[in-house]
PDB file of N, CA and C in Angstrom:
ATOM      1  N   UNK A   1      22.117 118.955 118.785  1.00  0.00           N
ATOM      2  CA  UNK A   1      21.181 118.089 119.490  1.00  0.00           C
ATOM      3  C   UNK A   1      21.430 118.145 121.001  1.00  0.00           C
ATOM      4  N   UNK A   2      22.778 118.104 121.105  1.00  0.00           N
ATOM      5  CA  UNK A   2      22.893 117.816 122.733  1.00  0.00           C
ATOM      6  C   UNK A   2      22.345 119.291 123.457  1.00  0.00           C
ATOM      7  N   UNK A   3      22.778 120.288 122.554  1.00  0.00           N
ATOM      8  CA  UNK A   3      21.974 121.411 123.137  1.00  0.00           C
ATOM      9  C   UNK A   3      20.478 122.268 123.331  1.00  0.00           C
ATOM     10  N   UNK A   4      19.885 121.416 122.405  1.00  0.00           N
ATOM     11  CA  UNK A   4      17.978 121.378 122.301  1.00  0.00           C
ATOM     12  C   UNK A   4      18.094 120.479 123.727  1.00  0.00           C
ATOM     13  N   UNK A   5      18.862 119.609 123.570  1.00  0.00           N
ATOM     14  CA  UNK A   5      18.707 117.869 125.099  1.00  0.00           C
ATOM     15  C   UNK A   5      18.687 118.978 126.584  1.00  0.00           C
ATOM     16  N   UNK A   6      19.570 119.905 126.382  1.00  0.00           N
ATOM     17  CA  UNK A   6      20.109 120.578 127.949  1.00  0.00           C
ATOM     18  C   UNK A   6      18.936 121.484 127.927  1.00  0.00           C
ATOM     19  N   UNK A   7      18.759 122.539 126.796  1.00  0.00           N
ATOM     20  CA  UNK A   7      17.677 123.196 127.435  1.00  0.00           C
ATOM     21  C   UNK A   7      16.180 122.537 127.823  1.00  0.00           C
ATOM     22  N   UNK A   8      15.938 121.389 127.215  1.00  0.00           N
ATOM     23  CA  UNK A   8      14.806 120.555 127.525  1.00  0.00           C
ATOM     24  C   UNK A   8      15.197 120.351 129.185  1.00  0.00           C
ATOM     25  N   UNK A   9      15.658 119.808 129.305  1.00  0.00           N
ATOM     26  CA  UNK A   9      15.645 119.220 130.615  1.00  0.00           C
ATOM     27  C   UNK A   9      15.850 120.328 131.370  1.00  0.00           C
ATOM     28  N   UNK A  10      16.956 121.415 130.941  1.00  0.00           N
ATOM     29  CA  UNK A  10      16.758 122.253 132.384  1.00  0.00           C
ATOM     30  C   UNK A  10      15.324 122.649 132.189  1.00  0.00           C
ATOM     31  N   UNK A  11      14.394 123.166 131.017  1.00  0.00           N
ATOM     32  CA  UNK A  11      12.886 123.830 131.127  1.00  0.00           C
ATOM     33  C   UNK A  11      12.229 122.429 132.080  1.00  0.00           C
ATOM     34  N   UNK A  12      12.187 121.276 131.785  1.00  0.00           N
ATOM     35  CA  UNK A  12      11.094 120.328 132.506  1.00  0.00           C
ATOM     36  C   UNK A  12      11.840 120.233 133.749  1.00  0.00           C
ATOM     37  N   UNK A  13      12.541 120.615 133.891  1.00  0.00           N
ATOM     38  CA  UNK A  13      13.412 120.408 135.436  1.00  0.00           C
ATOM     39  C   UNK A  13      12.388 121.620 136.384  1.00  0.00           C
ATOM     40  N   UNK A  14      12.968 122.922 135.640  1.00  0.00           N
ATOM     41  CA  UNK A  14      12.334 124.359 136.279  1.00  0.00           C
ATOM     42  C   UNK A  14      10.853 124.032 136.307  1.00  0.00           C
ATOM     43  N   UNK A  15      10.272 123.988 135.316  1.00  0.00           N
ATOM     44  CA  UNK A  15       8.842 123.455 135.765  1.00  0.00           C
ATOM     45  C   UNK A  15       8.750 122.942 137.122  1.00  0.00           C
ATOM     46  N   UNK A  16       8.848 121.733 137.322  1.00  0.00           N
ATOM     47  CA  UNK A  16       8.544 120.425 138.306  1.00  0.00           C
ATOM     48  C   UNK A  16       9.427 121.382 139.808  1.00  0.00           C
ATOM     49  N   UNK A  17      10.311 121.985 139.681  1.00  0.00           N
ATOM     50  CA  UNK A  17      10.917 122.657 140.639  1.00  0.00           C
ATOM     51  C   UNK A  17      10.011 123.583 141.179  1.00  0.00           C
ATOM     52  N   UNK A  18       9.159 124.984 140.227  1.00  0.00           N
ATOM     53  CA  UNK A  18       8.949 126.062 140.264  1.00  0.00           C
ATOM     54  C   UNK A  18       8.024 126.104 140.412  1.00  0.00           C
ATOM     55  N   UNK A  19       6.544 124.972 140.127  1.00  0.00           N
ATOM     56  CA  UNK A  19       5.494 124.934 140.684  1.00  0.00           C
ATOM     57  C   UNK A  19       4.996 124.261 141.442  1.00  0.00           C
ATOM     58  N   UNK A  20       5.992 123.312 142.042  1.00  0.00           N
ATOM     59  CA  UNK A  20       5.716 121.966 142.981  1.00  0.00           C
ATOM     60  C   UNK A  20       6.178 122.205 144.551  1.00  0.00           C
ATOM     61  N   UNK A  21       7.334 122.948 144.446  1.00  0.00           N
ATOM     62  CA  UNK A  21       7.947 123.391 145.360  1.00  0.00           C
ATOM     63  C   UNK A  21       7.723 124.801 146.353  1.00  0.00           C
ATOM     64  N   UNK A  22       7.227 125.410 145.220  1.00  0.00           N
ATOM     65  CA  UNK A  22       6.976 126.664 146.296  1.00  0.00           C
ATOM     66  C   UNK A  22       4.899 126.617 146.645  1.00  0.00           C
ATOM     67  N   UNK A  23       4.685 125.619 146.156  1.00  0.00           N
ATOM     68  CA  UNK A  23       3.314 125.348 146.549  1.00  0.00           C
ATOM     69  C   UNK A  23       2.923 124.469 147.525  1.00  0.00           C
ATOM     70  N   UNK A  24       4.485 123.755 148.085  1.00  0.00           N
ATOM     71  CA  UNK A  24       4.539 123.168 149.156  1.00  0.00           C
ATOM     72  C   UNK A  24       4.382 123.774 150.391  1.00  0.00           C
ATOM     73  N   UNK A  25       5.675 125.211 150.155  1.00  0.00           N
ATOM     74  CA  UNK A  25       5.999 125.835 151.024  1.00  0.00           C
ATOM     75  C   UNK A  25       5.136 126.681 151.210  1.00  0.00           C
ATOM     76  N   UNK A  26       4.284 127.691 150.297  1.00  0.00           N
ATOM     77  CA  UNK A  26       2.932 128.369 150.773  1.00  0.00           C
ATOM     78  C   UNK A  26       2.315 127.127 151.848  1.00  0.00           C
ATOM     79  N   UNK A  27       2.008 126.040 151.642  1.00  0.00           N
ATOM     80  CA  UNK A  27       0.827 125.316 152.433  1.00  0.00           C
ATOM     81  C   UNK A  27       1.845 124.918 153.637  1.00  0.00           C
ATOM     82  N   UNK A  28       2.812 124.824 153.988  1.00  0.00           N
ATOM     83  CA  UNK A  28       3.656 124.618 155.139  1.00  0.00           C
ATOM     84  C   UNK A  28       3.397 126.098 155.799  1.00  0.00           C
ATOM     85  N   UNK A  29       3.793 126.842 155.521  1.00  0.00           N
ATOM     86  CA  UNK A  29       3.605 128.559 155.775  1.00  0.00           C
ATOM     87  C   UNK A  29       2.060 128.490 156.382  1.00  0.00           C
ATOM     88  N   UNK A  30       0.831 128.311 155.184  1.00  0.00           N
ATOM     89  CA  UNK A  30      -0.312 128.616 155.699  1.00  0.00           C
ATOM     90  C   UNK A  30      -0.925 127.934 157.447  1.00  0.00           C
ATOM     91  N   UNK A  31      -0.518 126.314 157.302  1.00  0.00           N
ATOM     92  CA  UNK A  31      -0.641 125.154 157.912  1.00  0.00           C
ATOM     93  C   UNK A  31      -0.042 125.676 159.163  1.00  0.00           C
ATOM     94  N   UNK A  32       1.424 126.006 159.030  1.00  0.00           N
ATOM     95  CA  UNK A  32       2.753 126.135 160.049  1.00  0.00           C
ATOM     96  C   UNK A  32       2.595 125.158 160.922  1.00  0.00           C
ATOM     97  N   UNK A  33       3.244 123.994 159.867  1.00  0.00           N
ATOM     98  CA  UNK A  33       3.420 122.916 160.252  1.00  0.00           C
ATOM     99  C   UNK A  33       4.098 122.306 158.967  1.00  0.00           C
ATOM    100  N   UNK A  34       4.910 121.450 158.991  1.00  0.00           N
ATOM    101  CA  UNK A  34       5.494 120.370 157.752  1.00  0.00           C
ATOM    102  C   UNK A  34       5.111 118.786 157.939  1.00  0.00           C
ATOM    103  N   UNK A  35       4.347 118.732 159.066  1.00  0.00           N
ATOM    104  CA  UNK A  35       3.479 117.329 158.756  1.00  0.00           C
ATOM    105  C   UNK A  35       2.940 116.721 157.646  1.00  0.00           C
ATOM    106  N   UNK A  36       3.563 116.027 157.687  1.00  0.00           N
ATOM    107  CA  UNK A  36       3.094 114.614 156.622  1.00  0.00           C
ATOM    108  C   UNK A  36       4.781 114.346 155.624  1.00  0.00           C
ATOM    109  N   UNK A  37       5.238 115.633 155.588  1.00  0.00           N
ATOM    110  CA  UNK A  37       6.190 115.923 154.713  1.00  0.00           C
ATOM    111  C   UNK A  37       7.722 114.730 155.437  1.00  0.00           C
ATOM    112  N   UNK A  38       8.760 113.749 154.459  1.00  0.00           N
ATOM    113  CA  UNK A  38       9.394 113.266 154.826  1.00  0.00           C
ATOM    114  C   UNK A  38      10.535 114.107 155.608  1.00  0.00           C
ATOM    115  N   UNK A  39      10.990 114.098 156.092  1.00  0.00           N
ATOM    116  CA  UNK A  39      12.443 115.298 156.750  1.00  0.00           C
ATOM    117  C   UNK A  39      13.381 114.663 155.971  1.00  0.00           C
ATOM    118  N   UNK A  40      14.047 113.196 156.024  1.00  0.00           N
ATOM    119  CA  UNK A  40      15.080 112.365 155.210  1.00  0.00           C
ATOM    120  C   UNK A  40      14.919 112.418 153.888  1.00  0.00           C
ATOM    121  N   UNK A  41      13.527 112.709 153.344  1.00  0.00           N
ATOM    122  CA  UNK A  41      13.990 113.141 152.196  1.00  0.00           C
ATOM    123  C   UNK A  41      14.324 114.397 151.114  1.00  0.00           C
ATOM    124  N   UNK A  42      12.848 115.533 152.149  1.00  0.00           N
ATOM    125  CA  UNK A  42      13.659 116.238 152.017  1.00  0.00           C
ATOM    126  C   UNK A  42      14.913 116.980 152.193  1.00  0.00           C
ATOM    127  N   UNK A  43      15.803 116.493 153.230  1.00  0.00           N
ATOM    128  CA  UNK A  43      17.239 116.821 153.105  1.00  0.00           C
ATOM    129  C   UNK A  43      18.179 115.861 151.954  1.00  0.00           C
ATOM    130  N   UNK A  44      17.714 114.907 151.191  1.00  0.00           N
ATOM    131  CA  UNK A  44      18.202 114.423 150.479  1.00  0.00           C
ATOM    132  C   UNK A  44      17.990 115.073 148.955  1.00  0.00           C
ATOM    133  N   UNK A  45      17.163 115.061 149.191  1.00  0.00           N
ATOM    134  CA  UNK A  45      16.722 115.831 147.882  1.00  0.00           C
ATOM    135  C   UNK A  45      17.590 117.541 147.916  1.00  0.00           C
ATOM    136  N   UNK A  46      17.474 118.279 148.907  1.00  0.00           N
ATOM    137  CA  UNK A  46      18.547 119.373 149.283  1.00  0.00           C
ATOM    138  C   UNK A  46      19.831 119.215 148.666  1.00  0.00           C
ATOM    139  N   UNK A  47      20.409 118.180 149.014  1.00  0.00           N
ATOM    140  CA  UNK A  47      22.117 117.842 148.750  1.00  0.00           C
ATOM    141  C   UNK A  47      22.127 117.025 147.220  1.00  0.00           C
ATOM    142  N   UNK A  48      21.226 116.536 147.242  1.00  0.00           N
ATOM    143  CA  UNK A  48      21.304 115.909 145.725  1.00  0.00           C
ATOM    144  C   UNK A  48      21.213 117.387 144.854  1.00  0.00           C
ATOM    145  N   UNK A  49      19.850 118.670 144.760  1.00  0.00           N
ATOM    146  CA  UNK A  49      19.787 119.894 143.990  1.00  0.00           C
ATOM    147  C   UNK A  49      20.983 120.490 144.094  1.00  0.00           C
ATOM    148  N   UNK A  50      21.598 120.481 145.338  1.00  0.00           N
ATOM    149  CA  UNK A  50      23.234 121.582 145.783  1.00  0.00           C
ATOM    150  C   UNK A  50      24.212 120.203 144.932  1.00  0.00           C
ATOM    151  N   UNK A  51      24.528 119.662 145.523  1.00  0.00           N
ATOM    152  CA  UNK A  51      25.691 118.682 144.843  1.00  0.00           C
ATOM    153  C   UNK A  51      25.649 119.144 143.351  1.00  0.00           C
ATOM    154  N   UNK A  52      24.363 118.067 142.542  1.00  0.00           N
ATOM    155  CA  UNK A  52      24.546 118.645 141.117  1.00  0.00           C
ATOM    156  C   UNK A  52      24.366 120.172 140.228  1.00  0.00           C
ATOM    157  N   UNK A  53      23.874 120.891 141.511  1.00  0.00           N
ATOM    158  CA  UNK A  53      23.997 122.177 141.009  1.00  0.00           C
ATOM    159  C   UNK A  53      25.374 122.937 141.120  1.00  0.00           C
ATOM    160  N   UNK A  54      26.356 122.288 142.411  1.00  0.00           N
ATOM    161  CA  UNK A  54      27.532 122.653 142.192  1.00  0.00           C
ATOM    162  C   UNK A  54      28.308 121.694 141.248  1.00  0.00           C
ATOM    163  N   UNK A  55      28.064 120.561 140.812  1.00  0.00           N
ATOM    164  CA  UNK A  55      28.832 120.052 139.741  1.00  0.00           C
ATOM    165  C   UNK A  55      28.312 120.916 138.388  1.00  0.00           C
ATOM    166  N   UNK A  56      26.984 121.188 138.223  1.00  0.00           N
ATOM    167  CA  UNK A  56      27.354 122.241 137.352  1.00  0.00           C
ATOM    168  C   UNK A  56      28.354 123.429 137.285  1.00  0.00           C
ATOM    169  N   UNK A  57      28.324 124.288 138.000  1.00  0.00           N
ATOM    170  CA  UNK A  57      29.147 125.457 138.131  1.00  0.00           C
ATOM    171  C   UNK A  57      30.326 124.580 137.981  1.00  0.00           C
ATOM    172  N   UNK A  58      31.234 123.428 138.860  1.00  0.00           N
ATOM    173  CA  UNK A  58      32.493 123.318 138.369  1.00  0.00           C
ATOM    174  C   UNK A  58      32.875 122.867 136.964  1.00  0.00           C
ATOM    175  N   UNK A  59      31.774 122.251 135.968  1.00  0.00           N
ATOM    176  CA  UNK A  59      31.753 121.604 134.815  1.00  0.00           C
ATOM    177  C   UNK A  59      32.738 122.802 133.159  1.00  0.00           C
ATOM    178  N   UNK A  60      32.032 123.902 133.450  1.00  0.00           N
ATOM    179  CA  UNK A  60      31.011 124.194 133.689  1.00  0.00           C
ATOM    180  C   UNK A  60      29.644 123.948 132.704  1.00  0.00           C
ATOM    181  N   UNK A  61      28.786 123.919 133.473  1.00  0.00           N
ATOM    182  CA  UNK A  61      27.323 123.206 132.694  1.00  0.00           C
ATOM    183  C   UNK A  61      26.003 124.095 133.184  1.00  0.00           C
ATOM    184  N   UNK A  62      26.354 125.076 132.355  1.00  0.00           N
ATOM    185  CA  UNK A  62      24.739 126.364 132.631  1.00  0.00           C
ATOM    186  C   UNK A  62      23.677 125.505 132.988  1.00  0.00           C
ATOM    187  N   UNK A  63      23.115 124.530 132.005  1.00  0.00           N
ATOM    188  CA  UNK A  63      22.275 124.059 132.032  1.00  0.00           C
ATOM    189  C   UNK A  63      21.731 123.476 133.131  1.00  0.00           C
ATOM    190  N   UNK A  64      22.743 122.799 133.352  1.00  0.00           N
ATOM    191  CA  UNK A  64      22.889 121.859 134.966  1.00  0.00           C
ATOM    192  C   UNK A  64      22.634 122.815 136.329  1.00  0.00           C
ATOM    193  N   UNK A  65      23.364 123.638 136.000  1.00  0.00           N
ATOM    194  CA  UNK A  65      23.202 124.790 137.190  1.00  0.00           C
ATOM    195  C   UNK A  65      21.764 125.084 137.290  1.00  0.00           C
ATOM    196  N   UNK A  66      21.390 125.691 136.243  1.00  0.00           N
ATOM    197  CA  UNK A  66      20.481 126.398 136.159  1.00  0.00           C
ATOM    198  C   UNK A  66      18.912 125.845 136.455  1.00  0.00           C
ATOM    199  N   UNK A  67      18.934 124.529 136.284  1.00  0.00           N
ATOM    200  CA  UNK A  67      18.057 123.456 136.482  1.00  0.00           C
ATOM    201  C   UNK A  67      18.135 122.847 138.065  1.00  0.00           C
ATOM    202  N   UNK A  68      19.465 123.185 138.669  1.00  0.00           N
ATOM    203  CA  UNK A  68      19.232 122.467 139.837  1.00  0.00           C
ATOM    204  C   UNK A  68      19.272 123.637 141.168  1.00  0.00           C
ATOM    205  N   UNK A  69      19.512 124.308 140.767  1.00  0.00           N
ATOM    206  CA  UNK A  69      20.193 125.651 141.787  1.00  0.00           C
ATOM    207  C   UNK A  69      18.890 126.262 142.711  1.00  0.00           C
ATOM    208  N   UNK A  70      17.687 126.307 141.710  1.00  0.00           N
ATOM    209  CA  UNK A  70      16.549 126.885 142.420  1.00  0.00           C
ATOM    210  C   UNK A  70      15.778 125.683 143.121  1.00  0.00           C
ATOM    211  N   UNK A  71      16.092 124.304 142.901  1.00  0.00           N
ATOM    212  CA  UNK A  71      15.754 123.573 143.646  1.00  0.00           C
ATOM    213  C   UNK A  71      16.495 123.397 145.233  1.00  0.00           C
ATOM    214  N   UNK A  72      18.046 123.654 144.891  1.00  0.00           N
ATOM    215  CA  UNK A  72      18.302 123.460 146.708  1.00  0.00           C
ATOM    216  C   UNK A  72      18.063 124.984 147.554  1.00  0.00           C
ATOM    217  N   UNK A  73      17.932 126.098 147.040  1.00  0.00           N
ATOM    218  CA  UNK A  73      17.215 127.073 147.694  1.00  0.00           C
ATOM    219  C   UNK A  73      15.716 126.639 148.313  1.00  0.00           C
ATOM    220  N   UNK A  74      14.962 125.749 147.033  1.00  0.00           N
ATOM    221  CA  UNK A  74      13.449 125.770 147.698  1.00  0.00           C
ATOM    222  C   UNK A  74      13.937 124.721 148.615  1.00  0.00           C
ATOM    223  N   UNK A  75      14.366 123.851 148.159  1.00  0.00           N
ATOM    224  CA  UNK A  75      14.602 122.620 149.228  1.00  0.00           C
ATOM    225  C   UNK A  75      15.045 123.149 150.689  1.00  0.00           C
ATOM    226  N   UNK A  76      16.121 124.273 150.773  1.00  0.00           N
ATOM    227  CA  UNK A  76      16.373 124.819 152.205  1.00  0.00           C
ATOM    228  C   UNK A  76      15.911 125.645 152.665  1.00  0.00           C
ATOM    229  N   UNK A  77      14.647 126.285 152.034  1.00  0.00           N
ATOM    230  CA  UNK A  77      13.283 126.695 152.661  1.00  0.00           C
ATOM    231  C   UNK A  77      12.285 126.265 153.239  1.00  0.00           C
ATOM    232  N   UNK A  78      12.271 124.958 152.631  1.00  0.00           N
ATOM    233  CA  UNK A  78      11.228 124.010 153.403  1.00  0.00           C
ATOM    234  C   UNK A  78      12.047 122.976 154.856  1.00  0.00           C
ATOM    235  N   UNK A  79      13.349 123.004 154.390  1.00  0.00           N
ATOM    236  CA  UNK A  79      14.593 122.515 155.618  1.00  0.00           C
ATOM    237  C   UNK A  79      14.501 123.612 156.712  1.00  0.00           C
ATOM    238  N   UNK A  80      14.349 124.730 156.446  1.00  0.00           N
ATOM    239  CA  UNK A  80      14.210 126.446 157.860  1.00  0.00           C
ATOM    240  C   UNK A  80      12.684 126.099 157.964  1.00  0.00           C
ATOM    241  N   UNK A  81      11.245 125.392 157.451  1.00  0.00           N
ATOM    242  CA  UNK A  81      10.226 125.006 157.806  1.00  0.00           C
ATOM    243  C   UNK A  81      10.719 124.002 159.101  1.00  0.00           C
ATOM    244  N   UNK A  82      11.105 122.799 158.505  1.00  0.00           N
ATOM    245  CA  UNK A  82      10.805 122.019 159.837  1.00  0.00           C
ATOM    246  C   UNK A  82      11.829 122.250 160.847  1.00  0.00           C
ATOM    247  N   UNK A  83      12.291 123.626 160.985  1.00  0.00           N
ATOM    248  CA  UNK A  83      13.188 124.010 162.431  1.00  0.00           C
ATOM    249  C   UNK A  83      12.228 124.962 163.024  1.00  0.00           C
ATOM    250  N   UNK A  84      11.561 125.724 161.989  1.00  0.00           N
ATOM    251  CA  UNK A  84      10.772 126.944 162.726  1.00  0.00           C
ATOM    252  C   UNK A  84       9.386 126.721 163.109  1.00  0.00           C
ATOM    253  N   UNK A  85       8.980 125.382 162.028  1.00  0.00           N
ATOM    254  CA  UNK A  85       7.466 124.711 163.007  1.00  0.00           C
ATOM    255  C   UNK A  85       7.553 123.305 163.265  1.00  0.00           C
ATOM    256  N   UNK A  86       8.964 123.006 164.019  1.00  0.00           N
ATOM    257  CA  UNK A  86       8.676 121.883 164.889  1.00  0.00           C
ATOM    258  C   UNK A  86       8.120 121.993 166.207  1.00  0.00           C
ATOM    259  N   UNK A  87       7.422 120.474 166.688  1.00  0.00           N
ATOM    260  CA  UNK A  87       6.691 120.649 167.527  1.00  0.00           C
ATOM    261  C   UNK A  87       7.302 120.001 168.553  1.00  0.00           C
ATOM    262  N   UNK A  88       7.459 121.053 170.010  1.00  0.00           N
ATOM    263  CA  UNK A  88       8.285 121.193 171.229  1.00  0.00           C
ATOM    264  C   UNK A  88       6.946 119.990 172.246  1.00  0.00           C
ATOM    265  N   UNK A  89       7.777 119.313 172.324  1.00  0.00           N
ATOM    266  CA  UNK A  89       7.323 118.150 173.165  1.00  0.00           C
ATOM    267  C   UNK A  89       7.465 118.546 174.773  1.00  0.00           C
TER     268      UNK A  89
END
């Protein structure tokens, strides 16, 4: 059971990661701009995907990894967004 539990969640994890996230970053890209988008949270959300994606790897917990790992990559893609289209006052 606990192992049907891990692959569930890492699949609904990757979902919500894999089509939410890089459809952000196309429209930040297209826009070149990250307006509207929080900065505080997305850097929170960054360290929360890295944190528990490295408590996976030290666990070790595939599942965990594997579910959170491609989130702090997208997350620090859209973090190199608001350095490369901020707006110079």
């Amino acid at each position: 059971m606990t192992q049907f539990l891990g692959v569930a969640a890492a699949c609904v994890s990757l979902v919500a990661i894999v089509f939410g996230l890089p459809a952000q970053i196309f429209k930040n890209f297209r826009r070149k701009t990250c307006e509207g988008l929080s900065f505080s949270l997305i850097l929170t959300a960054f360290f929360a995907y890295s944190t528990w994606g490295l408590y996976g790897v030290s666990k070790p917990d595939f599942f965990l990894f594997v579910s959170q790992f491609p989130g702090a990559i997208l997350m620090g893609i859209i973090l190199f967004q608001f350095a490369i289209y901020r707006k110079e006052t």
